[in-house]
N, C-alpha and C. Protein backbone atom coordinates (compact mmCIF):
# COMPACT_ATOMS: atom_id res chain seq x y z
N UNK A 1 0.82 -1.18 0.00
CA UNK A 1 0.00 0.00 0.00
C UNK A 1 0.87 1.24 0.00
N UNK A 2 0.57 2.14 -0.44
CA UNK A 2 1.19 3.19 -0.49
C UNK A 2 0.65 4.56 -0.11
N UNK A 3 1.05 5.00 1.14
CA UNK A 3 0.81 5.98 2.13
C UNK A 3 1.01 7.79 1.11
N UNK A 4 -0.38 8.17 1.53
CA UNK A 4 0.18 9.81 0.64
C UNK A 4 0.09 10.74 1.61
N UNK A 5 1.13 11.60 1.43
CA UNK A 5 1.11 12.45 2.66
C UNK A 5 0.51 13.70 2.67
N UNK A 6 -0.25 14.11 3.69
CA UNK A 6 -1.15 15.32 3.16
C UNK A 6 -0.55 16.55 4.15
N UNK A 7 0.47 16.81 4.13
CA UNK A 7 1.11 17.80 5.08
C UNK A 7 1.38 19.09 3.74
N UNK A 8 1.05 19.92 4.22
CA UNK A 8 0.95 21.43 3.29
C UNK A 8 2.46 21.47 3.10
N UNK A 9 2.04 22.08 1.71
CA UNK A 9 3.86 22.88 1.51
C UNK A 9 3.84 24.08 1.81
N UNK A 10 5.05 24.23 2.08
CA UNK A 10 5.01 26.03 2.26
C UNK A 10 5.04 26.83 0.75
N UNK A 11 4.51 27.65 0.44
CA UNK A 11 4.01 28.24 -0.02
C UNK A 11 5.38 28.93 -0.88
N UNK A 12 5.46 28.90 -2.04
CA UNK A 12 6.82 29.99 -2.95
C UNK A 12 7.00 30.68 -2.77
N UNK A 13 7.84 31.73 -2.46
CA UNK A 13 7.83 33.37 -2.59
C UNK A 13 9.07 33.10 -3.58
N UNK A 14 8.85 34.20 -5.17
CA UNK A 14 9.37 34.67 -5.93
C UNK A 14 10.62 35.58 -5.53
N UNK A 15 11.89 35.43 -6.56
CA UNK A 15 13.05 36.15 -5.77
C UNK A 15 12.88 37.11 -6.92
N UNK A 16 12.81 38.58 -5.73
CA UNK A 16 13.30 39.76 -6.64
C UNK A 16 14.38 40.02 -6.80
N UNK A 17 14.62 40.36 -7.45
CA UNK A 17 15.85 41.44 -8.16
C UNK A 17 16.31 42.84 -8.31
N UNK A 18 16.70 43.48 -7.53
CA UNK A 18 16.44 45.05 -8.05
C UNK A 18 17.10 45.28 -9.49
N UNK A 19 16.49 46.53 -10.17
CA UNK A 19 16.74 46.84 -11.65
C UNK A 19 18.16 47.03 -11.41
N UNK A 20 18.92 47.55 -10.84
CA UNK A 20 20.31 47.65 -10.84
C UNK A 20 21.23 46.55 -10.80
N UNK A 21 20.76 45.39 -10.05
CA UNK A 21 21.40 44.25 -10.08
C UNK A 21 21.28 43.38 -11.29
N UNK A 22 19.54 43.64 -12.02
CA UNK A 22 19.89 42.87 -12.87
C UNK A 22 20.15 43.55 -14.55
N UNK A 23 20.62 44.85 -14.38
CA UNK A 23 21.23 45.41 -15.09
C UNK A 23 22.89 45.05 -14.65
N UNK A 24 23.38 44.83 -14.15
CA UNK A 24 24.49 44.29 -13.34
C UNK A 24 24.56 42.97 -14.36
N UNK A 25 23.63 42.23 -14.40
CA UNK A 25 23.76 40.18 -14.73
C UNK A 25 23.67 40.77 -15.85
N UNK A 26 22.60 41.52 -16.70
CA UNK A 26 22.36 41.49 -17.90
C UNK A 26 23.86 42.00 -18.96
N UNK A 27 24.79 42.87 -18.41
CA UNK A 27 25.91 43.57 -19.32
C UNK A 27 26.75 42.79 -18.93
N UNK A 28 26.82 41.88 -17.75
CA UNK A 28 28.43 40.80 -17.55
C UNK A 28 27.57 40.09 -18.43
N UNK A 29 26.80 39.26 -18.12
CA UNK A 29 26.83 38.35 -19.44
C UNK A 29 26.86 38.88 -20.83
N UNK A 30 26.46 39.57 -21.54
CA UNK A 30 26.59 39.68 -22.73
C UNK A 30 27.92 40.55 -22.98
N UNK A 31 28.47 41.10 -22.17
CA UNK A 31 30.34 40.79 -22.50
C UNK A 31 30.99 39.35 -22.47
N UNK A 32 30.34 38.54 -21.48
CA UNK A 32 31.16 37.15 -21.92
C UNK A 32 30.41 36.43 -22.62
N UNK A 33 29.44 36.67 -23.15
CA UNK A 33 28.78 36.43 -24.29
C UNK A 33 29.67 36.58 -25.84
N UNK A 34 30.09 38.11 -25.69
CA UNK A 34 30.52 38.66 -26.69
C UNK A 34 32.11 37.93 -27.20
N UNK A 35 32.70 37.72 -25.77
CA UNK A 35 34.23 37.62 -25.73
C UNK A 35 34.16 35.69 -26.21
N UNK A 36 32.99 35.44 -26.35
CA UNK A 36 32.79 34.39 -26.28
C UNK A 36 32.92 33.78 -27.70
N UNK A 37 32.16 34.75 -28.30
CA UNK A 37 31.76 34.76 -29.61
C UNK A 37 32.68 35.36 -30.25
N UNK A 38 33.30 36.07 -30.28
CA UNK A 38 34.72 36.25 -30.71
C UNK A 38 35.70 35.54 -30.53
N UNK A 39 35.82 34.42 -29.65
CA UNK A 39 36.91 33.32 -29.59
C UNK A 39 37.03 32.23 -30.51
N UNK A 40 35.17 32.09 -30.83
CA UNK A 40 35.04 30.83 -31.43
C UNK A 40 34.78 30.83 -33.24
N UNK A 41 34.03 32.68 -33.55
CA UNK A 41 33.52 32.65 -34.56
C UNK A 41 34.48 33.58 -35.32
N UNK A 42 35.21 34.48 -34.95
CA UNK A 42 36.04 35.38 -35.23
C UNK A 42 37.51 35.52 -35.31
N UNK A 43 38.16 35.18 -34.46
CA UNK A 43 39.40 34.76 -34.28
C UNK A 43 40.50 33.64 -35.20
N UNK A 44 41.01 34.83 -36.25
CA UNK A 44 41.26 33.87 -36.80
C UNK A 44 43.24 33.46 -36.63
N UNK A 45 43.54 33.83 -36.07
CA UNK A 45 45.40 33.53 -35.59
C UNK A 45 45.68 34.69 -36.22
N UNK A 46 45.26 34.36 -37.76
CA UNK A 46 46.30 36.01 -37.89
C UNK A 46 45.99 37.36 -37.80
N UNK A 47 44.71 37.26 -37.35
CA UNK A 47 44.00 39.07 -37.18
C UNK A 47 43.74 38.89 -35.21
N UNK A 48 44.61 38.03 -34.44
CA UNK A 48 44.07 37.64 -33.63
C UNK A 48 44.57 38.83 -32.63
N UNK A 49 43.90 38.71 -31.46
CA UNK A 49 43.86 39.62 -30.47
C UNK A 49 45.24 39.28 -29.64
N UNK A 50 45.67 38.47 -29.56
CA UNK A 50 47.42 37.94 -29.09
C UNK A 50 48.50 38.04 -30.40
N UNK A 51 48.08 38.53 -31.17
CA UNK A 51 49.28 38.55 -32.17
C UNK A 51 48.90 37.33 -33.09
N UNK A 52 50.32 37.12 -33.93
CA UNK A 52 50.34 35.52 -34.79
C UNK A 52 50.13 34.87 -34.18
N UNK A 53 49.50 34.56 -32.82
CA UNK A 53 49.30 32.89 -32.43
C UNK A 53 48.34 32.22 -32.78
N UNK A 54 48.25 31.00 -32.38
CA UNK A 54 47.33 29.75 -33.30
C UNK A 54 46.49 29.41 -32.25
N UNK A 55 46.98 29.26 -31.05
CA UNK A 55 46.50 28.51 -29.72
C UNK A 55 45.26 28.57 -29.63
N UNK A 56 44.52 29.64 -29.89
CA UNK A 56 43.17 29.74 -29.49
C UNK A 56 42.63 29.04 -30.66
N UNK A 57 42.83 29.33 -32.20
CA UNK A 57 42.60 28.79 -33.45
C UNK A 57 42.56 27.49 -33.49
N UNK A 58 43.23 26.65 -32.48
CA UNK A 58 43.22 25.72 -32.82
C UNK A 58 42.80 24.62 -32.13
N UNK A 59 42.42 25.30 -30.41
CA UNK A 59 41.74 25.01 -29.75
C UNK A 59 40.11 24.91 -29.84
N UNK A 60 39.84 25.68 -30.94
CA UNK A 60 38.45 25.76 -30.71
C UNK A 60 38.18 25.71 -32.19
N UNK A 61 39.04 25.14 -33.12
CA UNK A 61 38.66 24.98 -34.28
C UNK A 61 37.39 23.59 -34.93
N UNK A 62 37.71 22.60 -34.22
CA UNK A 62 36.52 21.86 -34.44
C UNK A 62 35.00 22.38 -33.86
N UNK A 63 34.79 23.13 -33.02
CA UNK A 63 33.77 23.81 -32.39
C UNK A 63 33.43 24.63 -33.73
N UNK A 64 34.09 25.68 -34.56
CA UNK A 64 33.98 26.33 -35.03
C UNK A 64 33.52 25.85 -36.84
N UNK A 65 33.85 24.54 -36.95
CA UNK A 65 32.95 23.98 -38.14
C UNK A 65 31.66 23.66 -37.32
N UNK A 66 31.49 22.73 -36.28
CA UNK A 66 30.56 22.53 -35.70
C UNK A 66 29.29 23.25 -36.05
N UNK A 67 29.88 24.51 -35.24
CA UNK A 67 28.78 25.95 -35.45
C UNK A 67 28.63 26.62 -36.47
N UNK A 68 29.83 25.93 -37.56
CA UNK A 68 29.29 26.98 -39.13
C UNK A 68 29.81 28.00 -39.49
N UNK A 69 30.73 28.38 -38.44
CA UNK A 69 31.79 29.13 -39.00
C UNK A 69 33.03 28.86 -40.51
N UNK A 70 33.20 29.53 -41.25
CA UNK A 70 34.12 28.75 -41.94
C UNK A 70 35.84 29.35 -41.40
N UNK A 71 36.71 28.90 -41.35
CA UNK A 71 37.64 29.67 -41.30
C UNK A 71 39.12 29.06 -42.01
N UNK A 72 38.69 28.40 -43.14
CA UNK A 72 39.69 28.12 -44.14
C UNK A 72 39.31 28.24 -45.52
């Protein structure tokens, strides 16, 4: 048999946010949004933000057919 328990839940209260804080979440993320999207879709070694290096290019180059980028 299987017993159901009828004990109340407590009740939700919704978490606010003040507009400043989540003007705060909303511009950090869409800078690492941005920096994000520039690592993977943009970056190509030789126009890269470190100089001639590859490291990032080549780290995230299978990601970057993945998503449809072309970069050859």
């Amino acid at each position: 048999m299987s017993s159901v328990s009828t004990s109340p839940r407590p009740a939700s209260t919704p978490v606010v946010l003040p507009v400043s804080k989540s003007v705060l979440w909303l511009v950090g993320t869409a800078l690492i949004a941005l920096a994000v999207y520039y690592f993977i879709g943009v970056d190509q070694g030789a126009v890269s933000v470190f100089g001639n290096d590859m490291h990032v290019h080549e780290f995230v180059h299978d990601a970057r057919h993945f998503l449809g980028f072309p970069c050859h």
